[in-house]
PDB file of N, CA and C in Angstrom:
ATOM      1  N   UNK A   1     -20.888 -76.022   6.600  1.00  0.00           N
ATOM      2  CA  UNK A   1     -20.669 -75.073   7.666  1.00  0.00           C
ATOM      3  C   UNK A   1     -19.193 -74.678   7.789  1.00  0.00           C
ATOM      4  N   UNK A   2     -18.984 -75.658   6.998  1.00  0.00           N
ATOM      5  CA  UNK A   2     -16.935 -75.319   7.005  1.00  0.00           C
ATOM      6  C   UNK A   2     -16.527 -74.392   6.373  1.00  0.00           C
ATOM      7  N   UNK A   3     -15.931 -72.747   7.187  1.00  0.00           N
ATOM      8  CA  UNK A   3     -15.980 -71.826   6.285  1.00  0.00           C
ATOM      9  C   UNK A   3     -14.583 -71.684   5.933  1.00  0.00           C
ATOM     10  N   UNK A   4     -14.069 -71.046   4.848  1.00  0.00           N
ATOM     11  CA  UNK A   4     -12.567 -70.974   4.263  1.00  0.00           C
ATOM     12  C   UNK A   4     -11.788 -70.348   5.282  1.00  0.00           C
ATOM     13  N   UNK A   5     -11.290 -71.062   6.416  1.00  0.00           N
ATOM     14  CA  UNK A   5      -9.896 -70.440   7.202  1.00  0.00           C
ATOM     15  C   UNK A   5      -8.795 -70.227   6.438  1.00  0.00           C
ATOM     16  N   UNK A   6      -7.974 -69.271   6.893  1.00  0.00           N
ATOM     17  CA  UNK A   6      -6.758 -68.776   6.485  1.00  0.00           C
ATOM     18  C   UNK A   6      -5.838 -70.078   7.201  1.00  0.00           C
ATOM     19  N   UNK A   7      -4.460 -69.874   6.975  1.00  0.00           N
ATOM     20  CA  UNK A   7      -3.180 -70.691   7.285  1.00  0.00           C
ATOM     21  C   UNK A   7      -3.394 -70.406   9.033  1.00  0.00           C
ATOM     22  N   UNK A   8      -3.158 -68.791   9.113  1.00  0.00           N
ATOM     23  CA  UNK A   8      -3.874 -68.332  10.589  1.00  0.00           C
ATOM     24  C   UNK A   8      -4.292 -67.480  10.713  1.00  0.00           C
ATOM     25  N   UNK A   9      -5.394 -68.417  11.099  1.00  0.00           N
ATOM     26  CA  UNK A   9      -6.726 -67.879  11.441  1.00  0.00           C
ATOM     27  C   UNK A   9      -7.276 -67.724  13.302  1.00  0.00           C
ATOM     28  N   UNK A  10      -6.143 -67.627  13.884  1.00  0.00           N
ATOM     29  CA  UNK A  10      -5.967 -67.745  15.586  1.00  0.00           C
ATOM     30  C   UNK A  10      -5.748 -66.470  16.213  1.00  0.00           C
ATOM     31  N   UNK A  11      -6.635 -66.151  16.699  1.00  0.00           N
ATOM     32  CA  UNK A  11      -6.654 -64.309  16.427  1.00  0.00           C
ATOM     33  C   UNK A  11      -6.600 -63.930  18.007  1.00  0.00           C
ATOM     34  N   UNK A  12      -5.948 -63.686  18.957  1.00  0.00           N
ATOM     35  CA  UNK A  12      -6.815 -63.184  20.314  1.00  0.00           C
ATOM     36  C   UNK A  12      -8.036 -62.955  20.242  1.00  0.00           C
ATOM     37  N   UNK A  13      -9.085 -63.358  21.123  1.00  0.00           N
ATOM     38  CA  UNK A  13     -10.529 -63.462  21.774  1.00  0.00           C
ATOM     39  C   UNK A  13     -11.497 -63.933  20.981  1.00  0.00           C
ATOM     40  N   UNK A  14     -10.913 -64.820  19.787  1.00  0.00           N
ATOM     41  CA  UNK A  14     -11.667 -65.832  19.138  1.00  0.00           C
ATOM     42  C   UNK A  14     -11.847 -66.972  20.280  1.00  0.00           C
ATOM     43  N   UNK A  15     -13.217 -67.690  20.053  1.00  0.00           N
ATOM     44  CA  UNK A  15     -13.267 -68.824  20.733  1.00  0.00           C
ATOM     45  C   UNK A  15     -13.299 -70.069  19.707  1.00  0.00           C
ATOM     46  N   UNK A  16     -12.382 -71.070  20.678  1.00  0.00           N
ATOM     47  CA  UNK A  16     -11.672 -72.271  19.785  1.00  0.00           C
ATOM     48  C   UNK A  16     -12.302 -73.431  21.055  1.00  0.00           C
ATOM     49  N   UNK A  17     -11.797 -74.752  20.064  1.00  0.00           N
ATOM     50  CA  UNK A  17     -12.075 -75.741  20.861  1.00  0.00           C
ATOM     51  C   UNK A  17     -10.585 -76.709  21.091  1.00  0.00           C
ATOM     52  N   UNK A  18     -10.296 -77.110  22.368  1.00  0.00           N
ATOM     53  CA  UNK A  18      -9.117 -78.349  21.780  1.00  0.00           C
ATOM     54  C   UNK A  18      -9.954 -79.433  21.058  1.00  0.00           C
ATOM     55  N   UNK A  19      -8.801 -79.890  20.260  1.00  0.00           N
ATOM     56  CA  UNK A  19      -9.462 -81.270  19.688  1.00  0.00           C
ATOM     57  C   UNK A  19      -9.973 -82.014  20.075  1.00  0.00           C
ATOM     58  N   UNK A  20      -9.437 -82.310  21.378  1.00  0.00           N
ATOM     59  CA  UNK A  20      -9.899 -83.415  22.024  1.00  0.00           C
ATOM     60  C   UNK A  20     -11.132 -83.522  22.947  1.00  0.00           C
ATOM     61  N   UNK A  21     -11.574 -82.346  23.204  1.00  0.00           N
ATOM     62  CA  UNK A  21     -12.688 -82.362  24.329  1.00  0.00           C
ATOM     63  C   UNK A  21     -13.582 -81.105  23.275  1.00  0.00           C
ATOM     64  N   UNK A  22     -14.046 -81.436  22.152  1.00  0.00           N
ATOM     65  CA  UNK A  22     -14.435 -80.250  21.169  1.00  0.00           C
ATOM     66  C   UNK A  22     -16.036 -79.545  21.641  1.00  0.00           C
ATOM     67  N   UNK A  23     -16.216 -80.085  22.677  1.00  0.00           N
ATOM     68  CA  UNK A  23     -17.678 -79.278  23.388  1.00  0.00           C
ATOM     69  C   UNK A  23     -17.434 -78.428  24.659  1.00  0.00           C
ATOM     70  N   UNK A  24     -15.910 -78.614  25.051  1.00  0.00           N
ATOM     71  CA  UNK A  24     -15.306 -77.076  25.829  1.00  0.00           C
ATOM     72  C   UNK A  24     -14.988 -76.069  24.786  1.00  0.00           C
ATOM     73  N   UNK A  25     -15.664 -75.256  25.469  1.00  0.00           N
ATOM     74  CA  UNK A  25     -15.194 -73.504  24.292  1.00  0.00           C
ATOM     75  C   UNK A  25     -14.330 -72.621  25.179  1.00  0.00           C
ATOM     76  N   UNK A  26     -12.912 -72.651  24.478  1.00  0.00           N
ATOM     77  CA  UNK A  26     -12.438 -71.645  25.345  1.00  0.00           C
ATOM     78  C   UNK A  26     -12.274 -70.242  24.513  1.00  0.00           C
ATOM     79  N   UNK A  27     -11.354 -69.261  24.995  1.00  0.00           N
ATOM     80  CA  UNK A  27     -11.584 -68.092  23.928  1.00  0.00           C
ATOM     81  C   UNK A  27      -9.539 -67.330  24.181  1.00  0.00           C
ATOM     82  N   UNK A  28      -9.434 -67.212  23.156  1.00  0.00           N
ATOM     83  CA  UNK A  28      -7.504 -67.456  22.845  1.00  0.00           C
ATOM     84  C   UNK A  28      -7.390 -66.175  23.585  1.00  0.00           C
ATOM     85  N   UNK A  29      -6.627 -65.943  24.582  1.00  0.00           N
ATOM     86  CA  UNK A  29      -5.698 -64.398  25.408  1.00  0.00           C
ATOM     87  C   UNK A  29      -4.692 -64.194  24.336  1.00  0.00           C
ATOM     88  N   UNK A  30      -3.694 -64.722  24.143  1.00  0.00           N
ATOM     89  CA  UNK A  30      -2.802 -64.623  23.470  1.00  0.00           C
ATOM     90  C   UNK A  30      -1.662 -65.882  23.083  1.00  0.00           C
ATOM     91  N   UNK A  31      -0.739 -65.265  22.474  1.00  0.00           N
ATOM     92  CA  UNK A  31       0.192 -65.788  22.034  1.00  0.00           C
ATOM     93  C   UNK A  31       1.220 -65.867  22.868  1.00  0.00           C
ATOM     94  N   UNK A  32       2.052 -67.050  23.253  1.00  0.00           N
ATOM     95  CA  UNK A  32       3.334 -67.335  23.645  1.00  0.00           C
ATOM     96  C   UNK A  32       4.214 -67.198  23.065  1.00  0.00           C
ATOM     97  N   UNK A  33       5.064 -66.312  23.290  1.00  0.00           N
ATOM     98  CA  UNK A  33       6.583 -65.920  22.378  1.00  0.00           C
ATOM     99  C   UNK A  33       7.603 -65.950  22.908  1.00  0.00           C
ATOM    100  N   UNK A  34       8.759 -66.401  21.954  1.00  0.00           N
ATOM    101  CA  UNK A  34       9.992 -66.884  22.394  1.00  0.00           C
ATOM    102  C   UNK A  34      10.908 -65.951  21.627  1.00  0.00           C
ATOM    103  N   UNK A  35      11.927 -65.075  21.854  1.00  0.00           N
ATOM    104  CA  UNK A  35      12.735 -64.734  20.709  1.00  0.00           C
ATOM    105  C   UNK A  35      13.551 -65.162  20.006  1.00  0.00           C
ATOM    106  N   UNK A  36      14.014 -65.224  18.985  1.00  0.00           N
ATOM    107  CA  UNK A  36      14.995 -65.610  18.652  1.00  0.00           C
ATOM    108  C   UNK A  36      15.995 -65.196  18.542  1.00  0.00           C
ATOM    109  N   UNK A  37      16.739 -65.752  18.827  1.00  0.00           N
ATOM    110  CA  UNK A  37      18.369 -65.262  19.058  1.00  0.00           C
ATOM    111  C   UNK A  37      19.418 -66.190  18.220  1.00  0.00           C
ATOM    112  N   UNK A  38      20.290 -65.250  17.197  1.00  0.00           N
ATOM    113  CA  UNK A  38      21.360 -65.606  16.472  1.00  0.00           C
ATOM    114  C   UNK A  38      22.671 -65.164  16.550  1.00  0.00           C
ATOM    115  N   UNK A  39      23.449 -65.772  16.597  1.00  0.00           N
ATOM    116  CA  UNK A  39      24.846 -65.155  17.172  1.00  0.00           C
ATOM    117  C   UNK A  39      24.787 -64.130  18.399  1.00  0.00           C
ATOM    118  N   UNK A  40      24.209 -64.228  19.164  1.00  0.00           N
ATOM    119  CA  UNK A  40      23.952 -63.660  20.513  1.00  0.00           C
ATOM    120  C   UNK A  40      23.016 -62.432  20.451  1.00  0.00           C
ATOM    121  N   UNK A  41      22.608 -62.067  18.936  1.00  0.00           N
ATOM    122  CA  UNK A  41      21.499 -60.943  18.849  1.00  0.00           C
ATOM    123  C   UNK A  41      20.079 -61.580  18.256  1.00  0.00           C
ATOM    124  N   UNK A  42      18.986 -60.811  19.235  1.00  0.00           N
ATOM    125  CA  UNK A  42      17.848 -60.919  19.325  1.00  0.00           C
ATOM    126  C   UNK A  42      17.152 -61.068  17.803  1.00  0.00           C
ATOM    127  N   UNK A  43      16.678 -61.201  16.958  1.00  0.00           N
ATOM    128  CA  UNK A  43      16.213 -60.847  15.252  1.00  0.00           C
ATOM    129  C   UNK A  43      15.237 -61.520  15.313  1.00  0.00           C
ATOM    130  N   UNK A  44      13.901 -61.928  15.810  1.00  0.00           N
ATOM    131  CA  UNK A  44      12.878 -61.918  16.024  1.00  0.00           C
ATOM    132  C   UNK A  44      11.954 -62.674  16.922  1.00  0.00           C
ATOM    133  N   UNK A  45      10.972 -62.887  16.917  1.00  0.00           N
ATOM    134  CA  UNK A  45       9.999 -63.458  18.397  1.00  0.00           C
ATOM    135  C   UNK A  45       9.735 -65.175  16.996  1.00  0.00           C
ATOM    136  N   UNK A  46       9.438 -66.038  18.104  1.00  0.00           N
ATOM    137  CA  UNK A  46       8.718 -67.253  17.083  1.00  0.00           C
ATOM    138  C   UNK A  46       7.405 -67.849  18.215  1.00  0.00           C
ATOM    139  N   UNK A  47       6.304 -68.113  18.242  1.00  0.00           N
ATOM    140  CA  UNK A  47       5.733 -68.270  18.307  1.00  0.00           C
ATOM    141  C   UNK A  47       5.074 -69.631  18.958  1.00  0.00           C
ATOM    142  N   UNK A  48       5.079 -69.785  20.141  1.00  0.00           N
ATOM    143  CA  UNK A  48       5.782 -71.853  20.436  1.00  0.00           C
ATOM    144  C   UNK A  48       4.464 -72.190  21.415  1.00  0.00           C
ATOM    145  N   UNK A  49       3.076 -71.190  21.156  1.00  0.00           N
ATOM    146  CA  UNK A  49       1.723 -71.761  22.081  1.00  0.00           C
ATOM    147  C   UNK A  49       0.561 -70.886  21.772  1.00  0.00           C
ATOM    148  N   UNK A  50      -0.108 -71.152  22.225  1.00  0.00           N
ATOM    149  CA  UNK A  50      -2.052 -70.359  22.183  1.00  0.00           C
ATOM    150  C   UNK A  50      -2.187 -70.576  23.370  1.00  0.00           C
ATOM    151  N   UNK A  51      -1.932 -69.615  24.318  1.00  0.00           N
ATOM    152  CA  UNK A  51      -2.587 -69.694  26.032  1.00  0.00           C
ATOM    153  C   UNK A  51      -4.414 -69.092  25.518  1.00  0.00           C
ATOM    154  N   UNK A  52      -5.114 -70.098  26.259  1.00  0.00           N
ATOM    155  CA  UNK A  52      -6.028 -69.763  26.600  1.00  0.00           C
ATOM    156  C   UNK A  52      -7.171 -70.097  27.421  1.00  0.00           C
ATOM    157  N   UNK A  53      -8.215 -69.172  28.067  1.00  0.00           N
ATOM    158  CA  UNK A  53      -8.685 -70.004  28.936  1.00  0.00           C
ATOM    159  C   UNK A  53     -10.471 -69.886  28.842  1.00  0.00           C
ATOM    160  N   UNK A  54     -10.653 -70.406  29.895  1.00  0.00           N
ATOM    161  CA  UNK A  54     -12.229 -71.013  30.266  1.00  0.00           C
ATOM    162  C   UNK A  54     -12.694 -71.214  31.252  1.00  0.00           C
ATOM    163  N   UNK A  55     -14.132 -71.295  31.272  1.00  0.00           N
ATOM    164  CA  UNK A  55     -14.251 -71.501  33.181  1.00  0.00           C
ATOM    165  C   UNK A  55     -15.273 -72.599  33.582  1.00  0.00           C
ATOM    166  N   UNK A  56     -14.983 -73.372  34.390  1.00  0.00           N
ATOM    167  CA  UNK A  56     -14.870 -75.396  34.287  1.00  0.00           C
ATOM    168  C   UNK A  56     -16.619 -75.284  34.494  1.00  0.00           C
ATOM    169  N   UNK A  57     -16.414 -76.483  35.200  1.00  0.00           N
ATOM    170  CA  UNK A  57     -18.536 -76.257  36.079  1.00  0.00           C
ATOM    171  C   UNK A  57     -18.320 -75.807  37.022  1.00  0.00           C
ATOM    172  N   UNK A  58     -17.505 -75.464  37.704  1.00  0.00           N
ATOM    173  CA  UNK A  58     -17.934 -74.838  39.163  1.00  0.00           C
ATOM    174  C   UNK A  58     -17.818 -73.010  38.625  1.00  0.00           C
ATOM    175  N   UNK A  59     -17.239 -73.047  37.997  1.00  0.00           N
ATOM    176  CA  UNK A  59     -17.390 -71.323  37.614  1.00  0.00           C
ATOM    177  C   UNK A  59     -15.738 -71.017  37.695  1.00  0.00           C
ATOM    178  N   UNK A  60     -14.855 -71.507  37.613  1.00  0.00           N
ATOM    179  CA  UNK A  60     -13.537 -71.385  38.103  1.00  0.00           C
ATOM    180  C   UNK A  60     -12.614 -71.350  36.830  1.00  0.00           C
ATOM    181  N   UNK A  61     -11.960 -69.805  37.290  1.00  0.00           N
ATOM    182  CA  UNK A  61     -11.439 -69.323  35.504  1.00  0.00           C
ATOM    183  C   UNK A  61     -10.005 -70.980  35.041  1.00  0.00           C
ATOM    184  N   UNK A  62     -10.125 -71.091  34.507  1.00  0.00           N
ATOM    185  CA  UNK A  62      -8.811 -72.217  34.101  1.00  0.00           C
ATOM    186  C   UNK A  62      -8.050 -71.569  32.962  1.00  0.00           C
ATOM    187  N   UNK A  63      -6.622 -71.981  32.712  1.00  0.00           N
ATOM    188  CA  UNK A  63      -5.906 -71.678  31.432  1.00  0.00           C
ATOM    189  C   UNK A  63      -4.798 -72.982  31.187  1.00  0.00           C
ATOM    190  N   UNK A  64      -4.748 -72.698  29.498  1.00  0.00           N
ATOM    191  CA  UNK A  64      -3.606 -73.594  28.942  1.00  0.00           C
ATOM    192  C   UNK A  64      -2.799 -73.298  27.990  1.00  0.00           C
ATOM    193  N   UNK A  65      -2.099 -73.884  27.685  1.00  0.00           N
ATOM    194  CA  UNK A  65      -1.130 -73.506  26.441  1.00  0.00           C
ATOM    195  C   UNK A  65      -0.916 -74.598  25.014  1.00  0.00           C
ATOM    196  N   UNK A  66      -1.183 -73.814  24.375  1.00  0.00           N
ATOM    197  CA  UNK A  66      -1.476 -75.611  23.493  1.00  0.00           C
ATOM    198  C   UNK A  66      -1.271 -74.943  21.766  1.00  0.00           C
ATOM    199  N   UNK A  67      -0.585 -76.538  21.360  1.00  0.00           N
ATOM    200  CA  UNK A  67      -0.065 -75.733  20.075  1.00  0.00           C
ATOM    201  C   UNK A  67      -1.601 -75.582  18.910  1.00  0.00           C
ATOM    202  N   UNK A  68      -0.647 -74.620  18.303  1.00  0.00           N
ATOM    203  CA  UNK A  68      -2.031 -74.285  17.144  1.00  0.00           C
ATOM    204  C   UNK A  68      -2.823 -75.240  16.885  1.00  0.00           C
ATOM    205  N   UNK A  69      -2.231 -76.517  16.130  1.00  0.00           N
ATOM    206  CA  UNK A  69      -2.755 -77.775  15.637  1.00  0.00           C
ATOM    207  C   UNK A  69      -3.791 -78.306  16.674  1.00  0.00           C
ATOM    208  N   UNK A  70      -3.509 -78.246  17.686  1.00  0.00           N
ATOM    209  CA  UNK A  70      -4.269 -78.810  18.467  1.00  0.00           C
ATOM    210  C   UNK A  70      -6.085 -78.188  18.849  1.00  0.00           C
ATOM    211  N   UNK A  71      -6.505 -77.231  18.717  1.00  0.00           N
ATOM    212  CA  UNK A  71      -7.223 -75.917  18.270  1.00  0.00           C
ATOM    213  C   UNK A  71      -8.103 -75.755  17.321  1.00  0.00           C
ATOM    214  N   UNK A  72      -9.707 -75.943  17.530  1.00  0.00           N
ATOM    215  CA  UNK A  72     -10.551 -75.919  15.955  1.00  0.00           C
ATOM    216  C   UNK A  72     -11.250 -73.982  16.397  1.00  0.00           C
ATOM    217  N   UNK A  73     -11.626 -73.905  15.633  1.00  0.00           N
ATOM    218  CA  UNK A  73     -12.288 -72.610  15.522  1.00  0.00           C
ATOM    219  C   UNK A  73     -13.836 -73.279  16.285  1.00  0.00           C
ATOM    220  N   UNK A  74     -14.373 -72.395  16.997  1.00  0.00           N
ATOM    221  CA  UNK A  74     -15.385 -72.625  18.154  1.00  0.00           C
ATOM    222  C   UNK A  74     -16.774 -73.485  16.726  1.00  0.00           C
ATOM    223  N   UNK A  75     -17.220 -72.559  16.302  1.00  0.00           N
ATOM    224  CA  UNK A  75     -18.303 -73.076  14.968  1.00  0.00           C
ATOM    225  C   UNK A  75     -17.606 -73.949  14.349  1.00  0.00           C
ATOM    226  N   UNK A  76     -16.522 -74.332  14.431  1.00  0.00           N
ATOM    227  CA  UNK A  76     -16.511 -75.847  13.338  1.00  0.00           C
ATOM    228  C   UNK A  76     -17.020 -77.108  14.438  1.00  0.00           C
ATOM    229  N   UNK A  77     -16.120 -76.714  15.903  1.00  0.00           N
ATOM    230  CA  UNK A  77     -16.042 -77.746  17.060  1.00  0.00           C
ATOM    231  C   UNK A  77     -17.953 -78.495  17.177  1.00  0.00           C
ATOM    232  N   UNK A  78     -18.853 -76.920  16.898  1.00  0.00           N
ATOM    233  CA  UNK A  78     -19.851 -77.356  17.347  1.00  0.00           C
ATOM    234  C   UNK A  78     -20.737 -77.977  16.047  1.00  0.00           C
ATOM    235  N   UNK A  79     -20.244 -77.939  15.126  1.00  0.00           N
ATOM    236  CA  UNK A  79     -21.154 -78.913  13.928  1.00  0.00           C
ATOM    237  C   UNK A  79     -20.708 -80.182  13.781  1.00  0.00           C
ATOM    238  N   UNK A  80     -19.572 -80.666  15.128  1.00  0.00           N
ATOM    239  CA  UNK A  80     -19.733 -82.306  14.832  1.00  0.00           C
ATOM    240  C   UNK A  80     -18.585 -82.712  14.374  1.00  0.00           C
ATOM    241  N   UNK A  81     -18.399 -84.310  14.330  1.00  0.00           N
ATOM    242  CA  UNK A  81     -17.380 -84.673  13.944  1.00  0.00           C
ATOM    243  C   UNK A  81     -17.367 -84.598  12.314  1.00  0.00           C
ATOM    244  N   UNK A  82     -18.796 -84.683  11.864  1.00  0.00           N
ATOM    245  CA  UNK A  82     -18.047 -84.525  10.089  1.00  0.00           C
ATOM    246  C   UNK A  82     -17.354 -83.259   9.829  1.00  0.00           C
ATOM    247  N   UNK A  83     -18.268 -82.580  10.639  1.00  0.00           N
ATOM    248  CA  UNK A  83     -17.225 -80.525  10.179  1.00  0.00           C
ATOM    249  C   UNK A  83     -16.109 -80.901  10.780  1.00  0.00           C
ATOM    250  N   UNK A  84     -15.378 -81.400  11.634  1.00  0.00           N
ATOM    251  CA  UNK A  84     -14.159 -81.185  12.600  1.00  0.00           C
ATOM    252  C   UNK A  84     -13.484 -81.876  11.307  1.00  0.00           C
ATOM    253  N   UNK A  85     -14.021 -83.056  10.967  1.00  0.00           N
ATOM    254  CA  UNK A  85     -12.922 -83.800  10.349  1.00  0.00           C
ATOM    255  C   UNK A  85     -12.875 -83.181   8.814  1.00  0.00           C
ATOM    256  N   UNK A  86     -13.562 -81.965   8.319  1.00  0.00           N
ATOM    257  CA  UNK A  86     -13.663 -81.677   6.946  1.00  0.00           C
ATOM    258  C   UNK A  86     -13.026 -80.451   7.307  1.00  0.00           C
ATOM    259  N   UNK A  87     -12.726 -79.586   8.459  1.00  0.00           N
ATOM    260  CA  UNK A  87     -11.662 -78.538   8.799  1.00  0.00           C
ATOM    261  C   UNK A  87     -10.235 -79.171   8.736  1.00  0.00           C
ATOM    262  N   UNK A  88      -9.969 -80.508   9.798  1.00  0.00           N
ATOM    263  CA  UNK A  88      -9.158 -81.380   9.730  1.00  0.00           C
ATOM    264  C   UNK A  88      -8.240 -81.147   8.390  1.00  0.00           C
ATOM    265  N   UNK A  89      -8.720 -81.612   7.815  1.00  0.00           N
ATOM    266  CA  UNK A  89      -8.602 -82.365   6.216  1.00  0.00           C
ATOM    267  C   UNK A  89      -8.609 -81.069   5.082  1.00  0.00           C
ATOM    268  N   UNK A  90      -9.387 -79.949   5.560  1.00  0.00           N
ATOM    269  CA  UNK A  90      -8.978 -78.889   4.749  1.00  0.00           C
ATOM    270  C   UNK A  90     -10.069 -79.245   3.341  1.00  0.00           C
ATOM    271  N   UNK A  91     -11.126 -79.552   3.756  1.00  0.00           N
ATOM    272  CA  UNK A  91     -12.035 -79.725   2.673  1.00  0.00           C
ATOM    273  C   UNK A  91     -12.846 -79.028   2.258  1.00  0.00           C
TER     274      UNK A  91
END
């Protein structure tokens, strides 16, 4: 069921799982960006979260920010720990 993800594959309004609780589905808003700044000029944005959110049992919208790594693609979360750990692992 483990299908070939890209490096990134974290797209706005894909739904992902955190690792840790992999039977909440949330679905990615966007990206957190930071610019970067060199010698006091701006030369590009870097990228430092995945806000996204979900809505708990009572029906109540929630959000978070959480780094990529932390993040499975929604269909891997739900085939289990062998798919999680064969996305994991890049198998």
């Amino acid at each position: 069921m483990v299908m070939d993800y890209e490096k990134k594959w974290i797209k706005p309004g894909i739904d992902v799982a955190y690792i840790d609780v992999p039977d909440l589905k949330m679905k990615v808003q966007d990206f957190v960006r930071r610019s970067k700044v060199v010698e006091g000029k701006v030369v590009g944005e870097i990228i430092i979260g995945v806000k996204c959110f979900w809505f708990d049992d009572k029906k109540k919208y929630q959000w978070g920010t959480f780094h990529s790594k932390q993040l499975l693609p929604w269909e891997v979360a739900v085939g289990g720990p062998v798919e999680i750990s064969k996305f994991l692992n890049r198998e």
